[in-house]
Structures are given as C-alpha cells and as structure tokens.
C-alpha atoms as a PDB file:
ATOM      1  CA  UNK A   1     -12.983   2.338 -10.330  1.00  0.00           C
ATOM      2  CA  UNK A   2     -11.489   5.587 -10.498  1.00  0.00           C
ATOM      3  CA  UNK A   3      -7.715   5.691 -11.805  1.00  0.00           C
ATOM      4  CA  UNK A   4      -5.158   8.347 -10.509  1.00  0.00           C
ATOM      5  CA  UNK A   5      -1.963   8.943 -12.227  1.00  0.00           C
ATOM      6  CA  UNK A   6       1.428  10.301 -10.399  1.00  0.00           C
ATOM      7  CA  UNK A   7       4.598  11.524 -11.198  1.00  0.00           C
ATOM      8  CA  UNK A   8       5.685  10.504  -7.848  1.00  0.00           C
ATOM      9  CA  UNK A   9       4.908   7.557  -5.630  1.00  0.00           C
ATOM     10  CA  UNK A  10       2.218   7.619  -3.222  1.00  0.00           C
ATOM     11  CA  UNK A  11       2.083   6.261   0.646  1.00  0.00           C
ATOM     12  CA  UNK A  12      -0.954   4.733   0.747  1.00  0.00           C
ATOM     13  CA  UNK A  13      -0.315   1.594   2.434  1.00  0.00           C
ATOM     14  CA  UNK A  14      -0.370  -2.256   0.570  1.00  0.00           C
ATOM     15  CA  UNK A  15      -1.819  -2.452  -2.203  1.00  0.00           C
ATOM     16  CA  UNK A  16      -4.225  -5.685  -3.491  1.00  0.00           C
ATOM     17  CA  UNK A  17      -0.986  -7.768  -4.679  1.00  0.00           C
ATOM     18  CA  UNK A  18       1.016  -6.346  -1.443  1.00  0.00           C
ATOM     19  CA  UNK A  19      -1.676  -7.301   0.626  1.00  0.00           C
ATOM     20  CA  UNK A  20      -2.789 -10.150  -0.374  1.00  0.00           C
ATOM     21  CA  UNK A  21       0.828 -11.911  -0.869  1.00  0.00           C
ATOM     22  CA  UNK A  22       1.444 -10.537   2.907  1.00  0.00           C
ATOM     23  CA  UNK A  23      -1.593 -12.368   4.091  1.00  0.00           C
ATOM     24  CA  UNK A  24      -1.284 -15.914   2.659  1.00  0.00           C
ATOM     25  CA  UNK A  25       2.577 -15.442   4.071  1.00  0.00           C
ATOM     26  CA  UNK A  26       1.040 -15.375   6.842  1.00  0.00           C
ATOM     27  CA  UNK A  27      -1.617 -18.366   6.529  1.00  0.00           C
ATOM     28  CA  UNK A  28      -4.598 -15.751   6.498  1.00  0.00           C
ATOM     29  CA  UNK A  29      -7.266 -15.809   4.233  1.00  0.00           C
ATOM     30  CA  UNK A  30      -7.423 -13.623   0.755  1.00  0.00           C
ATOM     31  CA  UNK A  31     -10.262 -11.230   0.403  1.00  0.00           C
ATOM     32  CA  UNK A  32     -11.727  -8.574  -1.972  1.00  0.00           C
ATOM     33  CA  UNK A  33     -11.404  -6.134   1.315  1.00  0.00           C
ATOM     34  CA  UNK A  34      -7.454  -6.911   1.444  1.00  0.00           C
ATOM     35  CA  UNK A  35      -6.546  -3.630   0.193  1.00  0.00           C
ATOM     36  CA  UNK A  36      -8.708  -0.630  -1.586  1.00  0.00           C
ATOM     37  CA  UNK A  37      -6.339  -0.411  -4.847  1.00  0.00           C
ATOM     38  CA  UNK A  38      -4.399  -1.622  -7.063  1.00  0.00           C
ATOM     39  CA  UNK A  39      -0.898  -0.556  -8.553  1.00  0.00           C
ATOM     40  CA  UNK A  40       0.874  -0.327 -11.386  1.00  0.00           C
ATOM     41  CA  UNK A  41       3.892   1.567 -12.036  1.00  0.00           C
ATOM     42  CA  UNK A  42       4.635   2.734 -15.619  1.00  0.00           C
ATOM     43  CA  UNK A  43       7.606   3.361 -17.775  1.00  0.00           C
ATOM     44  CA  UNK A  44       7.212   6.335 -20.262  1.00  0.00           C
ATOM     45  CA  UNK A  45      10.901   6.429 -21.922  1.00  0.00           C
ATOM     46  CA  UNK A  46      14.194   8.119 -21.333  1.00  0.00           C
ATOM     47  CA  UNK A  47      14.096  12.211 -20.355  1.00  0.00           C
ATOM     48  CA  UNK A  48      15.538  13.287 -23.205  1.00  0.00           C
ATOM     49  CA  UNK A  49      13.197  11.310 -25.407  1.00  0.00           C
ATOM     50  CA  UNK A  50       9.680  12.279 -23.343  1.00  0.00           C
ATOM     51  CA  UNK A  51      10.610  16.129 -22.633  1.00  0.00           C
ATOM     52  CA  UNK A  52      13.046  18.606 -23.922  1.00  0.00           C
ATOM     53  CA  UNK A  53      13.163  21.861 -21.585  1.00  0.00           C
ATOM     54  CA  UNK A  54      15.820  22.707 -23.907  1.00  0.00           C
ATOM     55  CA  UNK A  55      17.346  22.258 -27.639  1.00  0.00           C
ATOM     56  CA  UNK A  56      20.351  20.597 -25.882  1.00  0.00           C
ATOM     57  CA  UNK A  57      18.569  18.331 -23.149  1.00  0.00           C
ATOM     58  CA  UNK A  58      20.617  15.253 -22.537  1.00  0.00           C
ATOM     59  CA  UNK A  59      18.652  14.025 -19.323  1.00  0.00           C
ATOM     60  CA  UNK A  60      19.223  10.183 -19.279  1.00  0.00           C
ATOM     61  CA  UNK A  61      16.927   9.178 -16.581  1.00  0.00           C
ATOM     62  CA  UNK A  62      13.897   7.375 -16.879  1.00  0.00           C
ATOM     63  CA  UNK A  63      10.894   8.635 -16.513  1.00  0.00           C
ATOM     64  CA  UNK A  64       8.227   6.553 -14.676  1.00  0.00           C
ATOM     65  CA  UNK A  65       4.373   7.512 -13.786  1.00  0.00           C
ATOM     66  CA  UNK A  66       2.295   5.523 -10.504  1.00  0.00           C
ATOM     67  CA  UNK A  67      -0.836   4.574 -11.725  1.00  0.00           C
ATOM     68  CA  UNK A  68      -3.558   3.969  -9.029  1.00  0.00           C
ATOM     69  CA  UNK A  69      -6.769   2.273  -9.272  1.00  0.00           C
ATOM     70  CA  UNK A  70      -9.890   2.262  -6.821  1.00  0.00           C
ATOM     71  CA  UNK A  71     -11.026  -1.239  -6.474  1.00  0.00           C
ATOM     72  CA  UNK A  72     -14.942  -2.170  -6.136  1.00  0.00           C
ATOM     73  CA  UNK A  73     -14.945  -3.830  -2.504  1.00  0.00           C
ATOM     74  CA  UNK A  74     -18.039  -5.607  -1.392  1.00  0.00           C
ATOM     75  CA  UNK A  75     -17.658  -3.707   2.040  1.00  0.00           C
ATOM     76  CA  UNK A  76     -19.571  -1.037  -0.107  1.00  0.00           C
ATOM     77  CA  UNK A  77     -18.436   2.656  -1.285  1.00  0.00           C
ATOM     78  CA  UNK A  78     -16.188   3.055   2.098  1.00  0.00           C
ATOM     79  CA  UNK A  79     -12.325   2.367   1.199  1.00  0.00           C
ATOM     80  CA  UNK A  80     -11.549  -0.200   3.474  1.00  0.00           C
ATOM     81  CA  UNK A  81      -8.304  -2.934   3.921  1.00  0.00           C
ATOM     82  CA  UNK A  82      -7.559  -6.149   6.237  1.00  0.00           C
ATOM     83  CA  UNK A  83      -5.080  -6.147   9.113  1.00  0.00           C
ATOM     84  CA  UNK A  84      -2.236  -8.769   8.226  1.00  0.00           C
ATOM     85  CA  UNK A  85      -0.946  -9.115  11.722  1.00  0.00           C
ATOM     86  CA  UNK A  86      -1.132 -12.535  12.192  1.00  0.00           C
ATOM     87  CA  UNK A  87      -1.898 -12.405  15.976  1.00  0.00           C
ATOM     88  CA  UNK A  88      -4.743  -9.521  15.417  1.00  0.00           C
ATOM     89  CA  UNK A  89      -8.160 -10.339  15.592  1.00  0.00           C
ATOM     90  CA  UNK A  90      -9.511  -8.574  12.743  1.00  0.00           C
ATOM     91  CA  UNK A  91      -7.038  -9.945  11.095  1.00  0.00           C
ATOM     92  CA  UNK A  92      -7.922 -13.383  11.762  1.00  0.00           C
ATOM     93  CA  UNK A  93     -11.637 -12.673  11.255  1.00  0.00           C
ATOM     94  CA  UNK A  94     -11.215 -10.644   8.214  1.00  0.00           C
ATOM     95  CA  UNK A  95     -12.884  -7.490   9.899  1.00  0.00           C
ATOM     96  CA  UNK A  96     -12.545  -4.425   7.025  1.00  0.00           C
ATOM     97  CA  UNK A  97     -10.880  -1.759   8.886  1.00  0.00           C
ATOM     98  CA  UNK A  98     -11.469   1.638   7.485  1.00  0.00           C
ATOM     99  CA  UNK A  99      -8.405   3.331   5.052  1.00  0.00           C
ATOM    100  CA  UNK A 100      -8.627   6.799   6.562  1.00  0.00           C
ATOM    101  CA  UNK A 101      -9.637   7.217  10.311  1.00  0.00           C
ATOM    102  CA  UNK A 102      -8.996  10.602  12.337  1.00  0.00           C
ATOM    103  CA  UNK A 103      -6.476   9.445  15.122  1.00  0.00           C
ATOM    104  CA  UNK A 104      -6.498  11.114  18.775  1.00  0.00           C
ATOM    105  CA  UNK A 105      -4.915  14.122  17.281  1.00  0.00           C
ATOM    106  CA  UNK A 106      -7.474  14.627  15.189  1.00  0.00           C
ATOM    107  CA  UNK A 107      -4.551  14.090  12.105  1.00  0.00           C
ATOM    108  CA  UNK A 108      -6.097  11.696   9.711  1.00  0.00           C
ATOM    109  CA  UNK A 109      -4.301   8.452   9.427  1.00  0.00           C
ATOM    110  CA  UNK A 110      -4.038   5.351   6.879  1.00  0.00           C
ATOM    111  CA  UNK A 111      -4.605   2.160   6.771  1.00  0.00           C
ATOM    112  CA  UNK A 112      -4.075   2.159  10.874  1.00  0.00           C
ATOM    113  CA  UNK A 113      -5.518  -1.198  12.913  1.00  0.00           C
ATOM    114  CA  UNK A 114      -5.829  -0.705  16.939  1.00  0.00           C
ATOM    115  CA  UNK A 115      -3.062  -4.163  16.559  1.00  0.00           C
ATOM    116  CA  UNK A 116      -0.568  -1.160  14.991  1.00  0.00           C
ATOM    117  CA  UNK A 117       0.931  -3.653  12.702  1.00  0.00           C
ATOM    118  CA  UNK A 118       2.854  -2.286   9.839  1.00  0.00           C
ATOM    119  CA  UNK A 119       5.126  -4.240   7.124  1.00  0.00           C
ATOM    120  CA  UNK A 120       6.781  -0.571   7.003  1.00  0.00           C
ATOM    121  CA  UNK A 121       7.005  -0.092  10.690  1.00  0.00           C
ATOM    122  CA  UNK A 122       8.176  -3.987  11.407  1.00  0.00           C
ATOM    123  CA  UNK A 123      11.589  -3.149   9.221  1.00  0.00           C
ATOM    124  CA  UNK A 124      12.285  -0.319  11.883  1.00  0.00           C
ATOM    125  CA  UNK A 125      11.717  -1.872  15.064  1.00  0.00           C
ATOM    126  CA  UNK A 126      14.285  -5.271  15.861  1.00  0.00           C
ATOM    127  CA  UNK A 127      12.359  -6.047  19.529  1.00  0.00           C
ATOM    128  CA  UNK A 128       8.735  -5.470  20.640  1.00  0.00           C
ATOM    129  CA  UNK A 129       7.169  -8.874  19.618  1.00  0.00           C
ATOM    130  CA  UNK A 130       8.951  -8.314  15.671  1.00  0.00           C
ATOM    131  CA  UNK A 131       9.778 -11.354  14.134  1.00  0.00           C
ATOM    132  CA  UNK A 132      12.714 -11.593  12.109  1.00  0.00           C
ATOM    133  CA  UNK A 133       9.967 -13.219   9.325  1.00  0.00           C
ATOM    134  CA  UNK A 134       7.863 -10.113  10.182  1.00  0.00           C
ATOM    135  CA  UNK A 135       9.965  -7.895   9.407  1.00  0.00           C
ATOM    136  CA  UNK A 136      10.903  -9.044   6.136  1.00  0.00           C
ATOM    137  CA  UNK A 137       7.482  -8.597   4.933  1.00  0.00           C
ATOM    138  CA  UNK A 138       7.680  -5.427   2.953  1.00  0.00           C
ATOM    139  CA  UNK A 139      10.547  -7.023   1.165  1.00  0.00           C
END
C-alpha cells in the first residue's frame, strides 16, 4: 500500500495494532478490516546531528518522523475499520464501517460508528454507560 511520511503525528483513528489489541480486550474477533493502516513511528537522531540552521546549532531534541501505511483490506479499495464497542452491533458482527463519512454538517468525519464509541472520547467522559475498563482503552 501506499506509505505517507510526517513530521508530525496524524489523527486518524486506531491503527491495525491499536485496533486489533482493543478488540480482543474486548473478546471481539480480529479482522483484516480492523483498521485501514498501519504505524510506525521513526527515530532520525538528535537536532543538532540531522539539521544545522546554523554553524552554532545546539538543538538537543530528537527528531522523530510518523510513517503511515495503507493496508490491502479485503472490503476492497474503500478504507474501511471495525467498531470496538463491545455492545455495538457492527461491532459484534464485524460490519466494515467506512473511514471517512460526511456527518449531518456536511464536515467529513473519521472513523465515526452510529454506536459513537471512541477509545479517545471514553478517557473524557466518567458517566454515560463508560466503564472504568473502557476508558482505559487508549492507554
């Protein structure tokens, strides 16, 4: 699939590892369709031994790149992922859920289920039906 490289992290939802790890957490199946892409983040060296903006550049941070690949799914060419909610019927029946949909604003959204389960969204929220094991699950 096609790789994209970043100098600064993407939000593009779980990716496969995320995704699947979430899932079997959550006694739900694995599946190609789990997530659309896979991540790797990648250490180039030390600022001042990558770039020099200057003769006298000291910069001690690191400096990292996000490397993102597109995964084959057997859904076909669509990007598509699986709900992890483990009360959610797509979830449960392994349903592939489109990455990008246009929502009723006509804003398009990510990885968005009509369950509205989120491991990122669970860590905000203490009531509504969270878990306490829910919410750890973007940990």
């Amino acid at each position: 699939g096609a790789i994209m490289i970043t100098f600064h992290p993407l939000s593009l939802g779980l990716d496969k590892d995320q995704a699947l790890a979430l899932r079997r957490k959550h006694g739900l199946n694995a599946s190609e369709n789990a997530s659309f892409y896979s991540f790797e983040k990648v250490f180039l060296g030390k600022a001042y031994k990558t770039v020099k903006w200057n003769q006298r550049s000291g910069n001690q941070n690191d400096i990292n790149v996000y490397k993102y690949r597109r995964l084959a799914q057997p859904h076909g060419e669509d990007a598509v992922f699986l709900c992890s909610n483990p009360q959610c019927e797509n979830a449960i029946n392994e349903i592939p859920i489109p990455a990008t949909i246009e929502n009723e604003e006509g804003r398009y959204v990510m990885n968005h289920c009509k369950c509205r389960y989120s491991p990122k969204n669970l860590r905000r929220r203490s009531g509504k039906g969270a878990s306490n094991e829910s919410s750890e699950a973007d940990d």
